[in-house]
C-alpha atoms as a PDB file:
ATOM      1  CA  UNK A   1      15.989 -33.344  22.910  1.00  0.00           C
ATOM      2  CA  UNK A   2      14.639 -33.150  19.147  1.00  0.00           C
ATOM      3  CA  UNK A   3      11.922 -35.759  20.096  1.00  0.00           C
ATOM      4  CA  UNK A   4      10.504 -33.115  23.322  1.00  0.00           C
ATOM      5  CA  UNK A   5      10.230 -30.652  19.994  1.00  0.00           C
ATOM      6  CA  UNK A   6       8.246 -33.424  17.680  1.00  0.00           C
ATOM      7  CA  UNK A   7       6.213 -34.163  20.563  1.00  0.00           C
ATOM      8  CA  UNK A   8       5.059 -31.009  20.579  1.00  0.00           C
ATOM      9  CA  UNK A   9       4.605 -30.131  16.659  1.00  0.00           C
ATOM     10  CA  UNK A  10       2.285 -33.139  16.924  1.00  0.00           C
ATOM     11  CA  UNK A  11       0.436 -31.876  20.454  1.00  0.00           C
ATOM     12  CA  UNK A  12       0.312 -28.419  18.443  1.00  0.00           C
ATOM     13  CA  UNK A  13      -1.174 -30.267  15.152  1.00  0.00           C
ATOM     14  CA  UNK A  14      -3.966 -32.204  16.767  1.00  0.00           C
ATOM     15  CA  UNK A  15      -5.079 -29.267  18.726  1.00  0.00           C
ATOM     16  CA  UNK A  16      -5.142 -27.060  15.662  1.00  0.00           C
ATOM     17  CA  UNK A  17      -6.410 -30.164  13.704  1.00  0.00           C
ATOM     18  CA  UNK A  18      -9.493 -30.487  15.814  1.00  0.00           C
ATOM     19  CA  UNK A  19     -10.228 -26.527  15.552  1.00  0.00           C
ATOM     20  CA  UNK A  20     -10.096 -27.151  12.127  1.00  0.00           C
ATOM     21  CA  UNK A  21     -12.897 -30.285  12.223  1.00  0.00           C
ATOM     22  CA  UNK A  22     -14.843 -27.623  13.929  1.00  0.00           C
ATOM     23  CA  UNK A  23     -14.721 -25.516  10.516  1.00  0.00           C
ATOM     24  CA  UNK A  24     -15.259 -28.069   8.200  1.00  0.00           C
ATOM     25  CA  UNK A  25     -18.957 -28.934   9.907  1.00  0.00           C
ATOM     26  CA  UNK A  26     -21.974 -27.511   8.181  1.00  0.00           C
ATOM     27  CA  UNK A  27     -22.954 -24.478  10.238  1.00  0.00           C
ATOM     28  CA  UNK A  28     -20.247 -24.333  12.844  1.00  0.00           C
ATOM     29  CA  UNK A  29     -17.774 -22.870  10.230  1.00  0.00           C
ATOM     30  CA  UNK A  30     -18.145 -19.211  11.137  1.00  0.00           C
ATOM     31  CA  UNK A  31     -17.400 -20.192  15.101  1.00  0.00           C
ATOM     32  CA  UNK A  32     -13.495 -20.740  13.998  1.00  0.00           C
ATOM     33  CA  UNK A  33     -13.008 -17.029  12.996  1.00  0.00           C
ATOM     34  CA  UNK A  34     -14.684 -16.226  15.832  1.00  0.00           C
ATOM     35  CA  UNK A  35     -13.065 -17.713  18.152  1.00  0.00           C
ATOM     36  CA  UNK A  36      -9.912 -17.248  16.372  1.00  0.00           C
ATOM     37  CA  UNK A  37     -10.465 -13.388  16.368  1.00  0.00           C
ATOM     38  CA  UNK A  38     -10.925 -13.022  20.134  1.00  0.00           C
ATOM     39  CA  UNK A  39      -8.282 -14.716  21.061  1.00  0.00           C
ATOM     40  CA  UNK A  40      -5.591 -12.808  18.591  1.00  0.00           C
ATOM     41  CA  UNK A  41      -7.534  -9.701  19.783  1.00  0.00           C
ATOM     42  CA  UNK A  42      -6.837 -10.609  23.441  1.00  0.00           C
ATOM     43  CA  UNK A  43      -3.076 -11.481  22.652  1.00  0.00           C
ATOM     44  CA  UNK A  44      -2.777  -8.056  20.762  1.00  0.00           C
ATOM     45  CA  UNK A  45      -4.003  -5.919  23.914  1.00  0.00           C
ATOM     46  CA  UNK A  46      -2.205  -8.134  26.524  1.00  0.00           C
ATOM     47  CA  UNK A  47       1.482  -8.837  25.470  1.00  0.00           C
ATOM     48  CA  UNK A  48       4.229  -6.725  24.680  1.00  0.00           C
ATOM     49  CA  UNK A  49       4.507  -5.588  21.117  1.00  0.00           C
ATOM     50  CA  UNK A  50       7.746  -7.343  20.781  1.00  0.00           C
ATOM     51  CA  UNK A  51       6.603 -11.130  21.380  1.00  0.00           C
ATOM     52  CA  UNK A  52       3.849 -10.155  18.288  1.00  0.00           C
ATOM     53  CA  UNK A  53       6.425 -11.106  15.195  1.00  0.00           C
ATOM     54  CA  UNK A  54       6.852 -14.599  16.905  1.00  0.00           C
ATOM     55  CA  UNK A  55       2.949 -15.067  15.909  1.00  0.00           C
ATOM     56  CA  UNK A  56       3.875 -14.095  11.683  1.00  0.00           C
ATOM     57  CA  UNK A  57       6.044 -17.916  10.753  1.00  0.00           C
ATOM     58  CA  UNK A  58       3.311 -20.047  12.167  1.00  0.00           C
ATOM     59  CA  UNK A  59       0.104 -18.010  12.269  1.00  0.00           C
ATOM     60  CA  UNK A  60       0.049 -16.910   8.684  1.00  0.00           C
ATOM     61  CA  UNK A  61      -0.030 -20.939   7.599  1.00  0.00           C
ATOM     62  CA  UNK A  62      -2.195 -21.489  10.527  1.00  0.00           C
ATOM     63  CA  UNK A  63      -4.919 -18.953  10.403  1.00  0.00           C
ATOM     64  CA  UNK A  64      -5.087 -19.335   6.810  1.00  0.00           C
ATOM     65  CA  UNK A  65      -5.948 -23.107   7.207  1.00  0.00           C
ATOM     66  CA  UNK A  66      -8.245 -22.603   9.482  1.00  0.00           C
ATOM     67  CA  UNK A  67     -10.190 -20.264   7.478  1.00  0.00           C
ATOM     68  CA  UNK A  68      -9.919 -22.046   4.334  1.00  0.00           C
ATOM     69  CA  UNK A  69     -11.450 -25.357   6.645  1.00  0.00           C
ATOM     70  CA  UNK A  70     -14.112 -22.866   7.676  1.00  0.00           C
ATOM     71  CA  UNK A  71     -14.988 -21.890   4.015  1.00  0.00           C
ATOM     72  CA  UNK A  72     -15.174 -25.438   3.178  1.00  0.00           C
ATOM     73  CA  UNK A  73     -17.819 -26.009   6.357  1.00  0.00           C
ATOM     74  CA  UNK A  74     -20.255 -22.843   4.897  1.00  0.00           C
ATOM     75  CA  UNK A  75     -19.589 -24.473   1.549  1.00  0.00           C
ATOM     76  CA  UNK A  76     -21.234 -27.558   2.137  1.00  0.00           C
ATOM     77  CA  UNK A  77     -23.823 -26.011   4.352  1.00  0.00           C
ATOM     78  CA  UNK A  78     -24.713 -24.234   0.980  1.00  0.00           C
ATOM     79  CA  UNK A  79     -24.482 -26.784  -1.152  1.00  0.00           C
ATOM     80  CA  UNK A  80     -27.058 -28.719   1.495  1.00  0.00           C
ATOM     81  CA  UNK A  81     -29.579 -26.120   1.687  1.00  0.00           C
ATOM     82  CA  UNK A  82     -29.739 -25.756  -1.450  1.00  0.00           C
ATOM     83  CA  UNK A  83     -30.583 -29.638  -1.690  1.00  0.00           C
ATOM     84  CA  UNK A  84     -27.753 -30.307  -3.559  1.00  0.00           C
ATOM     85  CA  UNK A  85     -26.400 -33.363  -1.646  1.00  0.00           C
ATOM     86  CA  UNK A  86     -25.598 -35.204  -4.650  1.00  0.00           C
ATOM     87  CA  UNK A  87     -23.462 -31.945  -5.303  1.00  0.00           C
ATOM     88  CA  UNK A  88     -21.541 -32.849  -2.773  1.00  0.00           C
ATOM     89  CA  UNK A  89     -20.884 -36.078  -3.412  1.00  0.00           C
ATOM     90  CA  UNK A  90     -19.861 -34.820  -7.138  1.00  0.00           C
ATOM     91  CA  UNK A  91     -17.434 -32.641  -5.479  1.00  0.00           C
ATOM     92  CA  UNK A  92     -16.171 -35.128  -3.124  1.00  0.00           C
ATOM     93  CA  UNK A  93     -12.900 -35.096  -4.717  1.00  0.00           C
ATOM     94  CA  UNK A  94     -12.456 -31.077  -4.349  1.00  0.00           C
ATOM     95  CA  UNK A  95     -13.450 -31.413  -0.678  1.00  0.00           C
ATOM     96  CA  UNK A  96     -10.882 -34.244  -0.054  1.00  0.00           C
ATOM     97  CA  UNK A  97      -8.053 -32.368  -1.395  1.00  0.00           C
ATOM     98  CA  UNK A  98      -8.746 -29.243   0.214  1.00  0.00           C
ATOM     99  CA  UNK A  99      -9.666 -30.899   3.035  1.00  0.00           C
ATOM    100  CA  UNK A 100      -5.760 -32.671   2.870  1.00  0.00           C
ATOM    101  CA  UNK A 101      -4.361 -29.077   2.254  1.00  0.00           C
ATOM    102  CA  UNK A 102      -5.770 -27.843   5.084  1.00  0.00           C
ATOM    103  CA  UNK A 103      -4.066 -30.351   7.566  1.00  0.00           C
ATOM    104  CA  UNK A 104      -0.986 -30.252   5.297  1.00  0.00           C
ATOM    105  CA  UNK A 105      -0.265 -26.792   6.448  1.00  0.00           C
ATOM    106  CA  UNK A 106      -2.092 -27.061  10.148  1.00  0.00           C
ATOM    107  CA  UNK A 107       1.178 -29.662  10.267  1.00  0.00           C
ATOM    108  CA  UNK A 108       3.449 -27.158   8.664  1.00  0.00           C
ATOM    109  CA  UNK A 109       2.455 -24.678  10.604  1.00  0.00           C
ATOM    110  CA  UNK A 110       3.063 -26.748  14.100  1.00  0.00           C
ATOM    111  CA  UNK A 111       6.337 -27.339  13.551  1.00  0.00           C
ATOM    112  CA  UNK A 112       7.367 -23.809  12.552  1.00  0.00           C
ATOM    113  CA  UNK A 113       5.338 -23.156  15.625  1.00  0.00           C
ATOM    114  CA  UNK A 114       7.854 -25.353  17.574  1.00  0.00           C
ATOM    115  CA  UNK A 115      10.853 -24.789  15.544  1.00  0.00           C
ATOM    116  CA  UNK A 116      10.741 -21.292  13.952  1.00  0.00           C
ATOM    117  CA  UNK A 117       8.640 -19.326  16.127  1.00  0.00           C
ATOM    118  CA  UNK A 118      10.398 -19.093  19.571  1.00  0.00           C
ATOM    119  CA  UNK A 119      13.757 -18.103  17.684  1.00  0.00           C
ATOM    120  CA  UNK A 120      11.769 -15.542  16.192  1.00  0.00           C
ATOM    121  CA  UNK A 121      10.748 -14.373  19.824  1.00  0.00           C
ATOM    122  CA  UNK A 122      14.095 -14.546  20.910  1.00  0.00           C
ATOM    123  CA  UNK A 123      15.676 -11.987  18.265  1.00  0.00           C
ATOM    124  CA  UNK A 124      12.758  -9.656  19.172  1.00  0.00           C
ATOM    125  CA  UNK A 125      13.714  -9.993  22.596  1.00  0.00           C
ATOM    126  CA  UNK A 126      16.782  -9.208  22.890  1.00  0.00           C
ATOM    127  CA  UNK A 127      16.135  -6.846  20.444  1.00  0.00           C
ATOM    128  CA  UNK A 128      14.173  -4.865  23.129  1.00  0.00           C
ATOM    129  CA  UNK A 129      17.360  -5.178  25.629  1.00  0.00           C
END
C-alpha cells in the first residue's frame, strides 16, 4: 500500500534528518563525512557492482545535503572562534534558509529513496540475469 511507502520516506527522512543535526553543530560537522565515507566505502567493497546505480537517484540529493549541513556546522564554528557571535546572528537569515534547503532535499531524497531507487535496482538486476 502507498501509505507502507510514505511511512517509510518519512522513517528514511528523520533518520537522515538527525545525521544532518549532527552536521549543523559547531565542531561535530566533519564527523558526517566521516561517517558517511566509511559506510559508502564498506557498501562499495561488499555488494555486487550491480546494486551500486540504485545508490545515484537518492544519494546524490542525500550526500550532498548532508555535506552542505556539515559546511554550515564548520561555518559557525568559525564564525564563533573568531568571536563573531553577533555574526551569526547577522547571518541568521542565510543559516535558516540553508538550513531549510538542506531538509528540503534530505525529504526529496527519502522518497526517491523509497520510490525511485529500488526500481533502479531492479533494472540492474535483471540486467545481470
Amino acid at each position: 500500500e502507498r501509505g507502507d511507502f510514505v511511512g517509510a520516506a518519512l522513517l528514511i527522512f528523520l533518520n537522515n534528518a538527525k545525521v544532518a543535526g549532527i552536521g549543523l553543530v559547531p565542531g561535530l560537522g566533519l564527523l558526517v563525512p566521516l561517517i558517511n565515507g566509511a559506510a559508502l566505502s564498506a557498501f562499495v567493497r561488499f555488494f555486487p557492482p550491480w546494486v551500486l546505480p540504485a545508490l545515484l537517484p537518492h544519494g546524490i540529493p542525500e550526500l550532498y545535503a548532508l555535506l552542505r549541513a556539515s559546511s554550515l556546522g564548520l561555518e559557525a564554528l568559525l564564525d564563533l572562534r573568531r568571536e563573531r557571535l553577533r555574526g551569526i546572528w547577522e547571518k541568521k537569515a542565510y543559516y535558516a534558509k540553508s538550513v531549510l534547503k538542506v531538509f528540503v532535499l534530505l525529504l526529496l531524497a527519502a522518497f526517491i529513496e523509497v520510490f525511485v531507487s529500488p526500481l533502479v535496482l531492479f533494472l540492474f538486476y535483471h540486467a545481470q540475469l
